[in-house]
N, C-alpha and C. Protein backbone atom coordinates (compact mmCIF):
# COMPACT_ATOMS: atom_id res chain seq x y z
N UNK A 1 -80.48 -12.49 -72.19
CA UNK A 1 -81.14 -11.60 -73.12
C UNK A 1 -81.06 -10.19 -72.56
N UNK A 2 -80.75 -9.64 -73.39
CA UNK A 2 -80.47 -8.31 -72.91
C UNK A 2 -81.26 -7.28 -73.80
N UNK A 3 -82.06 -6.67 -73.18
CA UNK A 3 -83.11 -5.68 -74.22
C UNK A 3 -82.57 -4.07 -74.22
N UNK A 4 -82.56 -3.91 -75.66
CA UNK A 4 -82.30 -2.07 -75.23
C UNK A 4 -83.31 -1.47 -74.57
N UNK A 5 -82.62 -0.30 -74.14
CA UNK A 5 -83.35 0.59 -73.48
C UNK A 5 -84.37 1.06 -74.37
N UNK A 6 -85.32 1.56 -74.04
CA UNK A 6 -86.52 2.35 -74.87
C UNK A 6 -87.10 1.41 -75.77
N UNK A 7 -87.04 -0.18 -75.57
CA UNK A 7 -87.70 -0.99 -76.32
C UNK A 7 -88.92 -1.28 -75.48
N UNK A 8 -90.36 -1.22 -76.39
CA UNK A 8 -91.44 -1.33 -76.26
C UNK A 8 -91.79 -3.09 -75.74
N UNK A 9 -92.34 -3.18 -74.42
CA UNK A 9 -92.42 -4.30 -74.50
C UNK A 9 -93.83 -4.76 -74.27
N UNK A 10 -94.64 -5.27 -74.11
CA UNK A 10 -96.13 -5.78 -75.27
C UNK A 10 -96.55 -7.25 -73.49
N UNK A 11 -97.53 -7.38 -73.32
CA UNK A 11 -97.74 -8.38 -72.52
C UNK A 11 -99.15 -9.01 -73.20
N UNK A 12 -99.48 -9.91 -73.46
CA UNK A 12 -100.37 -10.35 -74.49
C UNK A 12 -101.55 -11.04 -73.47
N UNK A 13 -102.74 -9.76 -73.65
CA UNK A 13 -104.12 -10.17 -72.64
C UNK A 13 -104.30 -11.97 -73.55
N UNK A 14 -104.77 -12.40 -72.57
CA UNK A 14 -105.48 -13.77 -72.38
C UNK A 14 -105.04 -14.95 -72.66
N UNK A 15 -105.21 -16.09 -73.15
CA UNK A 15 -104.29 -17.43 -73.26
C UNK A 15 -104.01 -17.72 -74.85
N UNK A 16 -102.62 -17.94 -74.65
CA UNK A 16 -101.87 -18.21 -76.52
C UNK A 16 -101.30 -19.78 -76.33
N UNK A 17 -101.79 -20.37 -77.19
CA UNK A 17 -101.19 -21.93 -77.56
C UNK A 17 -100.15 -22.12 -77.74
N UNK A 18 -99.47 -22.39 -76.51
CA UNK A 18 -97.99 -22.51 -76.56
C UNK A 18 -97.07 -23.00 -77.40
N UNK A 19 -97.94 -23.82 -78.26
CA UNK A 19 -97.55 -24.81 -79.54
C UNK A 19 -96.87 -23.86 -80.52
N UNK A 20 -97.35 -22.73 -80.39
CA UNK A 20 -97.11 -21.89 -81.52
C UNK A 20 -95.37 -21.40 -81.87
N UNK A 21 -95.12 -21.48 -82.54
CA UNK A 21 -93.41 -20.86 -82.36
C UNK A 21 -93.03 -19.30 -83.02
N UNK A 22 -92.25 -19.21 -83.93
CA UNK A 22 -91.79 -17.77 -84.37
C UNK A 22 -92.96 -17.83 -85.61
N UNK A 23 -93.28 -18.69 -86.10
CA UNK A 23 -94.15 -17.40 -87.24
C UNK A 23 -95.70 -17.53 -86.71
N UNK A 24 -96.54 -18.70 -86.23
CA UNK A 24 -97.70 -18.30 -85.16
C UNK A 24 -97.72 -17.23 -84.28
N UNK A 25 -96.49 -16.76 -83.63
CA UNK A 25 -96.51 -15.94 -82.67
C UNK A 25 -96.50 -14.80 -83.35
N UNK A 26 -95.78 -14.46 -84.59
CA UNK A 26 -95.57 -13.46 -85.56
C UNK A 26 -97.03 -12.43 -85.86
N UNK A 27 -97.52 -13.88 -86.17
CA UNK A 27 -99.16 -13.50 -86.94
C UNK A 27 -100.26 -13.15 -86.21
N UNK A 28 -99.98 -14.18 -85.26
CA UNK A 28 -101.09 -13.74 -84.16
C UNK A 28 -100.74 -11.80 -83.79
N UNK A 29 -99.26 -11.78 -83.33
CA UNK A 29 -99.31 -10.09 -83.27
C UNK A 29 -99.41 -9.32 -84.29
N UNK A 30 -99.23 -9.65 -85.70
CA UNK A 30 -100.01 -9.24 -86.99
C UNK A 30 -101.55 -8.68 -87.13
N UNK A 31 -102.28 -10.19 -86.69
CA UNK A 31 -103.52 -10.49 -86.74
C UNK A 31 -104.19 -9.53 -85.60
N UNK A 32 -104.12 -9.89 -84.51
CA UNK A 32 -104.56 -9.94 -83.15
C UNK A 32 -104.89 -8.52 -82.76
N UNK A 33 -103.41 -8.54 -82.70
CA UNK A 33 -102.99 -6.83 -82.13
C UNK A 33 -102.99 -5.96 -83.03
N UNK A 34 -102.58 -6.23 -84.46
CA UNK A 34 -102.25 -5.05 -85.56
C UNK A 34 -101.16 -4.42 -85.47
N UNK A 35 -99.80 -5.03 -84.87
CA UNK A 35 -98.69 -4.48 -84.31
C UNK A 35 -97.98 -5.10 -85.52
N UNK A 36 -96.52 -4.99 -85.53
CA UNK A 36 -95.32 -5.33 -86.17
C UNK A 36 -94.42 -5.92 -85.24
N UNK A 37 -94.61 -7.53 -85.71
CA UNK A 37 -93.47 -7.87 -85.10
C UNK A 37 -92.05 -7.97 -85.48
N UNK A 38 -92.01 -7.24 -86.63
CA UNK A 38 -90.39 -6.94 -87.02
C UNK A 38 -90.19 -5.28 -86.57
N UNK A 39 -90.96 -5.27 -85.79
CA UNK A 39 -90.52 -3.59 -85.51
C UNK A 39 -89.50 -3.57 -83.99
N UNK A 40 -88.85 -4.09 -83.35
CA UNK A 40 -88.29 -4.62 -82.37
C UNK A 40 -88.84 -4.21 -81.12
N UNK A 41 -90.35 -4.40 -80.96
CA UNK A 41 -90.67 -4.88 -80.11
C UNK A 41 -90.59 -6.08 -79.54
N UNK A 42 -91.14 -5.81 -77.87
CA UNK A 42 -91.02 -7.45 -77.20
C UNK A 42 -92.72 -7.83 -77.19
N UNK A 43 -93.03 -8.94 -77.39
CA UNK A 43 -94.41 -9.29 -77.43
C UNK A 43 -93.93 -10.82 -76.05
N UNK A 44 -94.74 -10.73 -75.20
CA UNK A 44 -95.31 -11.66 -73.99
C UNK A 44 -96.39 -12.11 -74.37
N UNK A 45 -96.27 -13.61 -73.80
CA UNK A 45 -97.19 -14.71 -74.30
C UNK A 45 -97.72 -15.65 -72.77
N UNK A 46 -98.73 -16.08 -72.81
CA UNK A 46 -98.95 -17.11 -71.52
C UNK A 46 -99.59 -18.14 -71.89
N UNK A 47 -99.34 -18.82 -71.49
CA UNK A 47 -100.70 -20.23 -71.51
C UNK A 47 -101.01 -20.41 -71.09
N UNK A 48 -102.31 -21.46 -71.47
CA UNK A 48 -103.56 -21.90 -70.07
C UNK A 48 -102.99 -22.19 -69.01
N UNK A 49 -102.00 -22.73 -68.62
CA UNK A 49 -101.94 -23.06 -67.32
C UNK A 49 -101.02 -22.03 -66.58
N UNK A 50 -100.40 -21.32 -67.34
CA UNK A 50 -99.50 -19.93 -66.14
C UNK A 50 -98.41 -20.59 -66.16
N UNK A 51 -97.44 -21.91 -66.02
CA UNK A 51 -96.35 -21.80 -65.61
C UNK A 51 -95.66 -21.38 -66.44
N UNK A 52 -95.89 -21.06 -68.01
CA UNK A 52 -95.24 -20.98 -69.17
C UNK A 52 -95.58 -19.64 -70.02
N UNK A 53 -94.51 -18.78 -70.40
CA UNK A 53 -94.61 -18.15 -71.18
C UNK A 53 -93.33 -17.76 -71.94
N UNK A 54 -93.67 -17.63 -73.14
CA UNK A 54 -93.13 -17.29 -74.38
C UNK A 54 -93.01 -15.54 -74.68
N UNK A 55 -91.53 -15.27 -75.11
CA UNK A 55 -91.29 -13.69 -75.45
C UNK A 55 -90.65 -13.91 -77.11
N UNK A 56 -91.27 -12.83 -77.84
CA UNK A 56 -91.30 -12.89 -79.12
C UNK A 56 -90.62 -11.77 -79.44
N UNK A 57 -89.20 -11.52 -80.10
CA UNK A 57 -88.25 -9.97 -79.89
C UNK A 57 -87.89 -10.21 -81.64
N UNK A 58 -87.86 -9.14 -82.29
CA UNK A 58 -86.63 -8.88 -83.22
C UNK A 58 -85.65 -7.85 -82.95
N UNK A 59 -84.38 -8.83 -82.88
CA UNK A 59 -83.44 -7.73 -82.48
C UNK A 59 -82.62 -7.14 -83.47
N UNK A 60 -83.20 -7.34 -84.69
CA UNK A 60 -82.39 -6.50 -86.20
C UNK A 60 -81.91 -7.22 -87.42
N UNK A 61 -81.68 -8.22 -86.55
CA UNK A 61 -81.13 -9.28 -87.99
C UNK A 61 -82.25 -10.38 -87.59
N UNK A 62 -83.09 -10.81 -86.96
CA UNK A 62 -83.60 -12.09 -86.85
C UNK A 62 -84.93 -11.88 -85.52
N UNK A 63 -86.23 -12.78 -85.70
CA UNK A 63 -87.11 -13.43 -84.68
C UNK A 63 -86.03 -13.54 -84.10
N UNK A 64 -86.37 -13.54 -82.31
CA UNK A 64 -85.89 -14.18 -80.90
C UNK A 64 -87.15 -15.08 -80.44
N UNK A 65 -86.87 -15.98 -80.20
CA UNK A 65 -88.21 -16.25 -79.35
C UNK A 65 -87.40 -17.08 -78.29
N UNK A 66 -87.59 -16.56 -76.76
CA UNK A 66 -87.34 -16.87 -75.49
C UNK A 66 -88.64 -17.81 -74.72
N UNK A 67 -88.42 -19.05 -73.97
CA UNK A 67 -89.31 -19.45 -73.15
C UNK A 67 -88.97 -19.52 -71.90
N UNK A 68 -89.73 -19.40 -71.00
CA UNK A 68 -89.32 -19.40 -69.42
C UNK A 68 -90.96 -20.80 -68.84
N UNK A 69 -90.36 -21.53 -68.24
CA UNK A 69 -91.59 -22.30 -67.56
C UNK A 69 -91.25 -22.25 -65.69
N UNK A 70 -91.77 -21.84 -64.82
CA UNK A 70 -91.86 -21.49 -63.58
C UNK A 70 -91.76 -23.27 -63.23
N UNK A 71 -91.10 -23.93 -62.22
CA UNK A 71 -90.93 -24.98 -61.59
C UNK A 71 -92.55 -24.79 -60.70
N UNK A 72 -92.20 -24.09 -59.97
CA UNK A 72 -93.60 -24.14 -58.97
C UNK A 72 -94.57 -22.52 -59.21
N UNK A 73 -95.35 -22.28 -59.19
CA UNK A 73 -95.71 -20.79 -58.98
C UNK A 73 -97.10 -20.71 -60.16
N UNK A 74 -97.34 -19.25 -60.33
CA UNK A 74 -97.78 -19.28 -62.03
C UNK A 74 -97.14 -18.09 -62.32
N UNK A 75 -97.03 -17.57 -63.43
CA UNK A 75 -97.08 -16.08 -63.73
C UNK A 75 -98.11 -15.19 -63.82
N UNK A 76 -98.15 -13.66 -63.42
CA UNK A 76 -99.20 -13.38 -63.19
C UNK A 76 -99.40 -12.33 -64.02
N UNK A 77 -101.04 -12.94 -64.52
CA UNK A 77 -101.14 -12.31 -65.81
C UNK A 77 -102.44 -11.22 -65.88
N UNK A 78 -103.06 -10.26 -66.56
CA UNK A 78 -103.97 -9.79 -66.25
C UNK A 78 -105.52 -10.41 -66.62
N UNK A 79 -106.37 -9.54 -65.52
CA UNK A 79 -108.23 -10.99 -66.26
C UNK A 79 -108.40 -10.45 -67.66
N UNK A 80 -107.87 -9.35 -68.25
CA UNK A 80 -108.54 -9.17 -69.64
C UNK A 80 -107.96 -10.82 -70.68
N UNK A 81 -108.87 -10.57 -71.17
CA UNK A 81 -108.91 -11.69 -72.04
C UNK A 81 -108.90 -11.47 -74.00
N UNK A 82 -108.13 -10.14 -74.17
CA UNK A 82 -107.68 -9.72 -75.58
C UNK A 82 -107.51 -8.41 -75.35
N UNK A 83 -106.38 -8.30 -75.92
CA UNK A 83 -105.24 -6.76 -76.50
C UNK A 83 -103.95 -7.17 -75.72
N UNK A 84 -104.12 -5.91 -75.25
CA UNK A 84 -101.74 -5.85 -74.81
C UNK A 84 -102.35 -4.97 -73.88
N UNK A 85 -100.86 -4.82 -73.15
CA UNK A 85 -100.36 -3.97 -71.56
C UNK A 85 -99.30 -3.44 -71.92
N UNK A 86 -99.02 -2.64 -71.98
CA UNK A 86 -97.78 -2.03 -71.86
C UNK A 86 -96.71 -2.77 -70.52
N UNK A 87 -95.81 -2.95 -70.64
CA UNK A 87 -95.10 -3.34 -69.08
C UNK A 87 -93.50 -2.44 -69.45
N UNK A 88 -93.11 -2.18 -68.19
CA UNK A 88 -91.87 -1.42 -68.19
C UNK A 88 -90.52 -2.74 -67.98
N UNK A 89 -89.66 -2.37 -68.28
CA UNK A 89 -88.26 -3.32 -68.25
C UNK A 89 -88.13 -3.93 -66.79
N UNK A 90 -88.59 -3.03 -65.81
CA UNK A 90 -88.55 -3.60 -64.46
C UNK A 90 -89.81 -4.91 -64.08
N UNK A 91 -91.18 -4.20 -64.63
CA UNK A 91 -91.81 -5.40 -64.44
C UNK A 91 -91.67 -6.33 -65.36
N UNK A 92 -91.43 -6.70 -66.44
CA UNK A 92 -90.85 -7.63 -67.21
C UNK A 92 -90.07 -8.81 -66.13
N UNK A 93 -89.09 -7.62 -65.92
CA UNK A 93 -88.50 -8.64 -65.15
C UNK A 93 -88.46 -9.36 -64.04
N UNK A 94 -89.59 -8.53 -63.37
CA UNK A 94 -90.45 -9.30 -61.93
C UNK A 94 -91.14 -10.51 -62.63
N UNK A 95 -92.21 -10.25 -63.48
CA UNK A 95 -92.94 -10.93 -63.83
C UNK A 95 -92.17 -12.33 -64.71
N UNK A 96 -90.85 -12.10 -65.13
CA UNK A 96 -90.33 -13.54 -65.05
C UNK A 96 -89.31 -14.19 -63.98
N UNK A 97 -89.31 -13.14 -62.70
CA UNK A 97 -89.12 -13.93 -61.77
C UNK A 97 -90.29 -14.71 -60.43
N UNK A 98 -91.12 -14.39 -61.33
CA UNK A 98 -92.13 -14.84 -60.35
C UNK A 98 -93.26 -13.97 -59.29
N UNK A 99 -92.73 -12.62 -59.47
CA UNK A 99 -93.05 -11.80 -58.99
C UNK A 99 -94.14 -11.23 -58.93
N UNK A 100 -95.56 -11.18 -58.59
CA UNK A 100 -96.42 -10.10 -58.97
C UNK A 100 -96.17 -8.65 -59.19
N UNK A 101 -95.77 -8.42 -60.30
CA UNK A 101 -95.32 -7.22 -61.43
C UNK A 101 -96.10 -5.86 -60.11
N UNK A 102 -97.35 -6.47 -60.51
CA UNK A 102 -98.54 -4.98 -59.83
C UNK A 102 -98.36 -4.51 -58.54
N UNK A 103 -97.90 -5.79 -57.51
CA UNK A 103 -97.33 -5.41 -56.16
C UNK A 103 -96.37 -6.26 -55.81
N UNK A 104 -95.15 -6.11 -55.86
CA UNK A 104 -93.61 -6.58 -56.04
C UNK A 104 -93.79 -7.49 -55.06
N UNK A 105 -94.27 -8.69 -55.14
CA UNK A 105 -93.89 -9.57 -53.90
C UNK A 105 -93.62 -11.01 -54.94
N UNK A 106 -92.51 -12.26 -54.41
CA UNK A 106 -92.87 -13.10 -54.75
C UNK A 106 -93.74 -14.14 -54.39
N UNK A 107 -94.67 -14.55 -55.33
CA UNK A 107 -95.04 -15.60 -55.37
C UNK A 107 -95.31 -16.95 -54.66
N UNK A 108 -93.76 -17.48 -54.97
CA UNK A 108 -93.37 -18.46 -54.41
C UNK A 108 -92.15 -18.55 -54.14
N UNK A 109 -91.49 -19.34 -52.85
CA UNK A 109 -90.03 -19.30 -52.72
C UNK A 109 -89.56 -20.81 -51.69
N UNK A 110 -88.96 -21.13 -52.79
CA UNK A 110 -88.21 -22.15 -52.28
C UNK A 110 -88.13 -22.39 -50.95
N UNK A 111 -88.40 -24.18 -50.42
CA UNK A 111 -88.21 -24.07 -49.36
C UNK A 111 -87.10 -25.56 -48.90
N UNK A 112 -87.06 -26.13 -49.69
CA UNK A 112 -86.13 -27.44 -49.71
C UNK A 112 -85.14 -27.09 -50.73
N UNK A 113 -84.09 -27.86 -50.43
CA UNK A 113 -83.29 -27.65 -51.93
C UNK A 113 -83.60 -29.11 -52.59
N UNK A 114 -83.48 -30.06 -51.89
CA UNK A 114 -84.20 -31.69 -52.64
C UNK A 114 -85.26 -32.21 -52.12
């Protein structure tokens, strides 16, 4: 996935039911936030338990919806518990490698391969 530059990307305070797919996720940022999710923003999603989150994109012709689930770790998310964060393209991308976004360290790191 490759995001343009100067695309707004959205980190979604508190826990979303992972169950949900492209038009739950739609509405909830409809509902929730009062945002547009056909406006090609990225909207970030987590669930109760952290290893899992969901990214919600329109990239012009169509919903994207991306999932990532962490093997070991959680993702790290903020204590508010409703609205959005702004996040920049770099922490985006910490934060789906495992990274604590706020102070660049990972997480967790492999220590066996089997």
């Amino acid at each position: 996935m490759i995001i343009p530059s100067g695309t707004r990307i959205w980190l979604v305070a508190g826990v979303t039911d992972m169950r949900r797919g492209f038009d739950g996720l739609a509405a909830l940022v409809q509902q929730t936030l009062g945002a547009n999710p056909f406006g090609g923003q990225v909207f970030l999603f987590r669930g109760r338990r952290g290893d899992l989150v969901k990214l919600l994109w329109w990239d012009g012709d169509g919903l994207c919806l991306f999932a990532k689930r962490l093997e070991r770790g959680r993702f790290i998310w903020p204590q508010a518990t409703e609205g959005s964060l702004h996040l920049t393209a770099a922490q985006l991308s910490m934060l789906l490698e495992g990274i604590d976004w706020r102070r660049p360290q990972r997480s967790w790191v492999p220590q066996h391969a089997a």
